[in-house]
N, C-alpha and C. Protein backbone atom coordinates (compact mmCIF):
# COMPACT_ATOMS: atom_id res chain seq x y z
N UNK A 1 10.45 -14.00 12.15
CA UNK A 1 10.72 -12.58 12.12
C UNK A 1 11.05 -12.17 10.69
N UNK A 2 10.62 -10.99 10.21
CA UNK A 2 11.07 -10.71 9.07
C UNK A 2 12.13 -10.55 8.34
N UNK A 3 12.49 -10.15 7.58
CA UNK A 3 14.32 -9.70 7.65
C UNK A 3 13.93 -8.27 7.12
N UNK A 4 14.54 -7.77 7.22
CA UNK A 4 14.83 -5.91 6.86
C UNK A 4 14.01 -5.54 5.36
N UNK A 5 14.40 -6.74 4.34
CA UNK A 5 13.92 -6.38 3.05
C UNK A 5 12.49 -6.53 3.37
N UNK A 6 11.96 -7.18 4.21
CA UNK A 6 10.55 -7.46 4.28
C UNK A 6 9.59 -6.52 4.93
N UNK A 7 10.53 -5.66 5.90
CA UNK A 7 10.16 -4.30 6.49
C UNK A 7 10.12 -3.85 5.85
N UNK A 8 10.94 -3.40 5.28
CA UNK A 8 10.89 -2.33 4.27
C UNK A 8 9.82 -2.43 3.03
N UNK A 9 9.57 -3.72 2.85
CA UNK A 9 7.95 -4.16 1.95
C UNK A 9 6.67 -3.59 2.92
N UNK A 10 7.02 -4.30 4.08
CA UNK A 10 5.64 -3.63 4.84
C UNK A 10 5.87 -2.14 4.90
N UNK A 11 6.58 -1.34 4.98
CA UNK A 11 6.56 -0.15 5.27
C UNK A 11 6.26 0.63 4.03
N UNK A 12 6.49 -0.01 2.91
CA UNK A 12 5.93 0.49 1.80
C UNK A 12 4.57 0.35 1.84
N UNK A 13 4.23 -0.53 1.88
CA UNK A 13 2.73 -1.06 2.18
C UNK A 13 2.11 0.09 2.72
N UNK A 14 1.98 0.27 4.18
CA UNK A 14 1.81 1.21 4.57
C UNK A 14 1.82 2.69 4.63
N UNK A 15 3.15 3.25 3.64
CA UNK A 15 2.90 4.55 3.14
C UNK A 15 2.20 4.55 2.42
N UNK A 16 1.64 3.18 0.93
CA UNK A 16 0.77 3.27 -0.32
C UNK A 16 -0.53 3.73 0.17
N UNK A 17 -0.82 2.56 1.37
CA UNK A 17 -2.42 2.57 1.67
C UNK A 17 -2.71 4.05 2.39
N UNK A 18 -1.49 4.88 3.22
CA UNK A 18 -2.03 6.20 3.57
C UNK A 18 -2.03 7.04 2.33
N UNK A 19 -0.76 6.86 1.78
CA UNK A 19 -1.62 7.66 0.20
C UNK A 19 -2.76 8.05 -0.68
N UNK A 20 -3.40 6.36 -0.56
CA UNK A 20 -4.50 6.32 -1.41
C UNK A 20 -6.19 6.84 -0.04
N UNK A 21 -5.56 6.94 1.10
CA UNK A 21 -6.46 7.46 1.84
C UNK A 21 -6.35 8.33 1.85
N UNK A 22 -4.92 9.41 1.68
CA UNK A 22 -5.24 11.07 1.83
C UNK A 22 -5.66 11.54 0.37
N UNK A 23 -5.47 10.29 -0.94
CA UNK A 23 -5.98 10.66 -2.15
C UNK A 23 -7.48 10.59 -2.38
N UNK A 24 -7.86 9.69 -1.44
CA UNK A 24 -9.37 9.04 -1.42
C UNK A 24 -10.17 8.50 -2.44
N UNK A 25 -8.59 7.65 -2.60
CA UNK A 25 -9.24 6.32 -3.10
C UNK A 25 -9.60 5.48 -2.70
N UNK A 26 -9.42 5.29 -1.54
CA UNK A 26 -9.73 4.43 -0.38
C UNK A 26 -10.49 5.24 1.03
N UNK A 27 -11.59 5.10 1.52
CA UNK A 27 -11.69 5.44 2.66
C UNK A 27 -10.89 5.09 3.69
N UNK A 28 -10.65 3.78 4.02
CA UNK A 28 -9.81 3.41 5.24
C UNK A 28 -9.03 2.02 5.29
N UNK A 29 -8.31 1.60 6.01
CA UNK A 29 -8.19 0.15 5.88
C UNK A 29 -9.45 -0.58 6.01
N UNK A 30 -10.12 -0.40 6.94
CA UNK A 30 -11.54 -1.55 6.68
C UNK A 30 -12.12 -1.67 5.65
N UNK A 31 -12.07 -0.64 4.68
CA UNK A 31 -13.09 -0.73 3.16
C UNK A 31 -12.01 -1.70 2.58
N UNK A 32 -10.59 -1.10 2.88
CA UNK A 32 -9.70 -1.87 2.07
C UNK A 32 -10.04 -3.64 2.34
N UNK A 33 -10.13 -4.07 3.59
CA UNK A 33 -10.05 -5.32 3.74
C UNK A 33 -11.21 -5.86 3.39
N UNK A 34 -12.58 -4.98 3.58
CA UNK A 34 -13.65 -5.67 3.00
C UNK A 34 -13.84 -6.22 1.62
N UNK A 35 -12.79 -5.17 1.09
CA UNK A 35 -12.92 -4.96 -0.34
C UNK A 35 -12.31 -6.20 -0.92
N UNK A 36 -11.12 -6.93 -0.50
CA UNK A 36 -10.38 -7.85 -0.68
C UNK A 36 -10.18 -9.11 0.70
N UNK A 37 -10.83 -9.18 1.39
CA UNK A 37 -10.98 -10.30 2.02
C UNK A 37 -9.72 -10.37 2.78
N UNK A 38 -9.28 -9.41 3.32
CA UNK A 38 -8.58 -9.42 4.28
C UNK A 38 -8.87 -9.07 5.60
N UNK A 39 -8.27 -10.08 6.88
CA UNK A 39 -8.39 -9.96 8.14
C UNK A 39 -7.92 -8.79 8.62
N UNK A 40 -8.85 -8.21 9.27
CA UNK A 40 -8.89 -6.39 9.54
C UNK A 40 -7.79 -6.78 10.75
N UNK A 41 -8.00 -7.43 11.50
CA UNK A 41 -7.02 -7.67 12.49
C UNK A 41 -5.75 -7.91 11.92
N UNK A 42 -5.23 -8.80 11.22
CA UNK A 42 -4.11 -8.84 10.85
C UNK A 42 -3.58 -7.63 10.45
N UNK A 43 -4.09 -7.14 9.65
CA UNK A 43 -3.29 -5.47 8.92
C UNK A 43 -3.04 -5.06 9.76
N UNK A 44 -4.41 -4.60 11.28
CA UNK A 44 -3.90 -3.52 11.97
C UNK A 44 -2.39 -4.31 13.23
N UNK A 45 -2.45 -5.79 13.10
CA UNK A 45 -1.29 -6.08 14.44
C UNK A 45 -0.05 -6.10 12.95
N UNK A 46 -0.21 -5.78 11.82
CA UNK A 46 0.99 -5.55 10.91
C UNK A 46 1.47 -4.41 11.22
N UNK A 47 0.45 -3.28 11.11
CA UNK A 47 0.93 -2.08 11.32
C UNK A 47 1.71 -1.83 12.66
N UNK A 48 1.02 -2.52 13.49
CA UNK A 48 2.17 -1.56 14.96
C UNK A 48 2.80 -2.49 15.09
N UNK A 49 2.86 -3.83 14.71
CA UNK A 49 4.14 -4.93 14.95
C UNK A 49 4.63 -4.86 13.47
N UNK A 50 5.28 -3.89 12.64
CA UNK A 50 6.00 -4.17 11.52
C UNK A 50 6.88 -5.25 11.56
N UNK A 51 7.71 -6.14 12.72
CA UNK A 51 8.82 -6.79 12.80
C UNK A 51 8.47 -8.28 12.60
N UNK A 52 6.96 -8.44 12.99
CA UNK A 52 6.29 -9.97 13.32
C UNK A 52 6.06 -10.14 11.37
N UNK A 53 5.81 -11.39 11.26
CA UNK A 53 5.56 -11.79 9.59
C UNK A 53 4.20 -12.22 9.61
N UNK A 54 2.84 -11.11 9.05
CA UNK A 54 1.91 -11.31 8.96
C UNK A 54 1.26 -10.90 7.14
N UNK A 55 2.06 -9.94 6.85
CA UNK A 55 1.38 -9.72 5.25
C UNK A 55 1.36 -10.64 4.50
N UNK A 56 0.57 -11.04 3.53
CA UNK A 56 0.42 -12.02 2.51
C UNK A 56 0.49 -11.02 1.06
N UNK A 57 1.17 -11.85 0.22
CA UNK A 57 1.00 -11.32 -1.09
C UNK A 57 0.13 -10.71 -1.53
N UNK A 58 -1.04 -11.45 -1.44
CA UNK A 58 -2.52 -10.53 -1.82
C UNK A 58 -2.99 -9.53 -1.02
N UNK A 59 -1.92 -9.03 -0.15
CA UNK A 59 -2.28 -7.81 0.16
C UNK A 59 -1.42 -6.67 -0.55
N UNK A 60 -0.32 -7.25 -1.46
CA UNK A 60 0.08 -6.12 -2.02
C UNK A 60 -0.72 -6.23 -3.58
N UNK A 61 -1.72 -7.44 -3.70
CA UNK A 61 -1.62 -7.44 -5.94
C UNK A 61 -2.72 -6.16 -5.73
N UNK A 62 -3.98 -5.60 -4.58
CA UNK A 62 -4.99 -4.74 -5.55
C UNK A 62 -3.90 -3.32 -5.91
N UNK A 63 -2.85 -3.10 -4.60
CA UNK A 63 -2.43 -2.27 -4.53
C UNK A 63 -1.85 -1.31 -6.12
N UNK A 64 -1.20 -2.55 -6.92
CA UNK A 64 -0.58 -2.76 -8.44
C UNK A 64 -1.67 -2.97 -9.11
N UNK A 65 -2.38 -3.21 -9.15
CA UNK A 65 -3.77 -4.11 -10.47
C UNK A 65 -4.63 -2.80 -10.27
N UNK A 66 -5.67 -2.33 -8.53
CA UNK A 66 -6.40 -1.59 -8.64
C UNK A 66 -6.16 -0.35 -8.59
N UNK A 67 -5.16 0.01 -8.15
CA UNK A 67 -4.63 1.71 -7.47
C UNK A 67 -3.58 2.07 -8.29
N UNK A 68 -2.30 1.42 -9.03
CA UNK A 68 -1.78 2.19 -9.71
C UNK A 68 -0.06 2.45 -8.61
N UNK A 69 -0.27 1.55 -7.71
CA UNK A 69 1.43 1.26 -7.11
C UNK A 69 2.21 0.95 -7.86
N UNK A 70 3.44 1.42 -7.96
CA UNK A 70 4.25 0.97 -8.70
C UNK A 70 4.67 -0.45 -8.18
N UNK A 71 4.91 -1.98 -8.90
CA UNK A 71 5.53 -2.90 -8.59
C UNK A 71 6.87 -2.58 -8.16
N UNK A 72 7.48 -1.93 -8.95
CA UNK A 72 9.45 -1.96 -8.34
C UNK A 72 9.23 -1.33 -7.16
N UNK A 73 8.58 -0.17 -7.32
CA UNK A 73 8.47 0.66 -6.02
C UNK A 73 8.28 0.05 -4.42
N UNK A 74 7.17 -0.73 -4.77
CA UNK A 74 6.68 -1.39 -3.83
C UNK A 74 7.63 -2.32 -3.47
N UNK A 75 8.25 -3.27 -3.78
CA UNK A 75 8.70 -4.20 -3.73
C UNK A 75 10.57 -3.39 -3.29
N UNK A 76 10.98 -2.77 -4.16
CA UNK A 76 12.18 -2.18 -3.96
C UNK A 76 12.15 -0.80 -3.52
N UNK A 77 11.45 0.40 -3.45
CA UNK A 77 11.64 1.69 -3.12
C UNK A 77 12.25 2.47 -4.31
N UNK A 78 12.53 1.88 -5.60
CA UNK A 78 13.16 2.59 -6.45
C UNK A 78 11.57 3.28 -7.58
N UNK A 79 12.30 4.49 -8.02
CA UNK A 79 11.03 5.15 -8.70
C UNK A 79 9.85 5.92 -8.08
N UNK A 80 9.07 5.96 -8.56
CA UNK A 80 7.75 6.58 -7.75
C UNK A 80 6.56 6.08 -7.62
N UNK A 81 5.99 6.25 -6.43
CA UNK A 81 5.33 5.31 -6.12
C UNK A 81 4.22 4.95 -6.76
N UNK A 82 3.46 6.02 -7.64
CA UNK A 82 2.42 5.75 -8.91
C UNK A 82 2.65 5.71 -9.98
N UNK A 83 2.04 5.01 -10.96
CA UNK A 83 2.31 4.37 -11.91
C UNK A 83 2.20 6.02 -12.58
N UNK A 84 2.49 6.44 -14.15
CA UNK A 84 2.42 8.20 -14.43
C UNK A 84 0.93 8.25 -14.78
N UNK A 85 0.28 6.64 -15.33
CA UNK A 85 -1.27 6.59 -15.71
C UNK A 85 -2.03 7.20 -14.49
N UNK A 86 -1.81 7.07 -13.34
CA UNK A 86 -2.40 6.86 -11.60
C UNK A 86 -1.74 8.25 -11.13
N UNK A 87 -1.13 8.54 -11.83
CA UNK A 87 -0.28 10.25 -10.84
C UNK A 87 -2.01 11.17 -10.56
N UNK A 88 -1.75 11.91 -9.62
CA UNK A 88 -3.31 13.18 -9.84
C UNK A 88 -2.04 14.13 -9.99
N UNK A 89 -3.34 15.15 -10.71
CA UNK A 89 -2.33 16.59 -10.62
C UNK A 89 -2.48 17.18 -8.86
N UNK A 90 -1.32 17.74 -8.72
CA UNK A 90 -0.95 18.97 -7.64
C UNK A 90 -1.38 19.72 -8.28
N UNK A 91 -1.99 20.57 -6.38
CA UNK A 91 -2.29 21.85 -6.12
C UNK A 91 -3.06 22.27 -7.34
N UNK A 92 -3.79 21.73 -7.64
CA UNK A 92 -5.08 22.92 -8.78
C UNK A 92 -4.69 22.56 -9.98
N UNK A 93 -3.16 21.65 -10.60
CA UNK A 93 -2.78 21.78 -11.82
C UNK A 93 -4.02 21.19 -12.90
N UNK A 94 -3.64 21.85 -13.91
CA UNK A 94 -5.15 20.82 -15.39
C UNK A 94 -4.27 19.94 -15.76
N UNK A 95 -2.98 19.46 -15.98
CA UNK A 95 -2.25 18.72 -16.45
C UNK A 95 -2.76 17.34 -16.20
């Protein structure tokens, strides 16, 4: 079973990857897993069993390397969750 800090990793997990799907950087989890050789099954019995211990590390490195997650973030919840290189502008901004 996990312990709490590890929920709270998966649950980060899971807000990143809906992020980068309502950002569309990602179409879905399946592109995601194709993309990196992850068992589509596993992610999805991660997602509705957050409590069971199924994530592997390499499901959080593209998150940091390709997308622009913050490491502390991810790992601790402190800061924001994109790196400022990886931020998009809001609502229409040119910034």
């Amino acid at each position: 079973m996990h312990t709490e800090i590890d929920q709270q990793v998966v649950a980060r997990f899971f807000e990143a990857m809906d992020a980068l799907k309502e950002r569309k950087d990602i179409r879905g989890y399946q592109t995601f897993c194709n993309r990196y050789g992850i068992d589509k099954r596993n992610l999805y019995k991660q997602r509705k069993q957050p409590q069971i211990q199924i994530m592997h590390f390499d499901w959080l490195v593209p998150l940091v390397t390709e997308y622009g997650i913050s490491s502390l973030w991810l790992m601790t919840g402190l800061g924001k969750m994109f790196l400022p290189m990886f931020e998009k502008p809001q609502n229409g901004s040119l910034d």
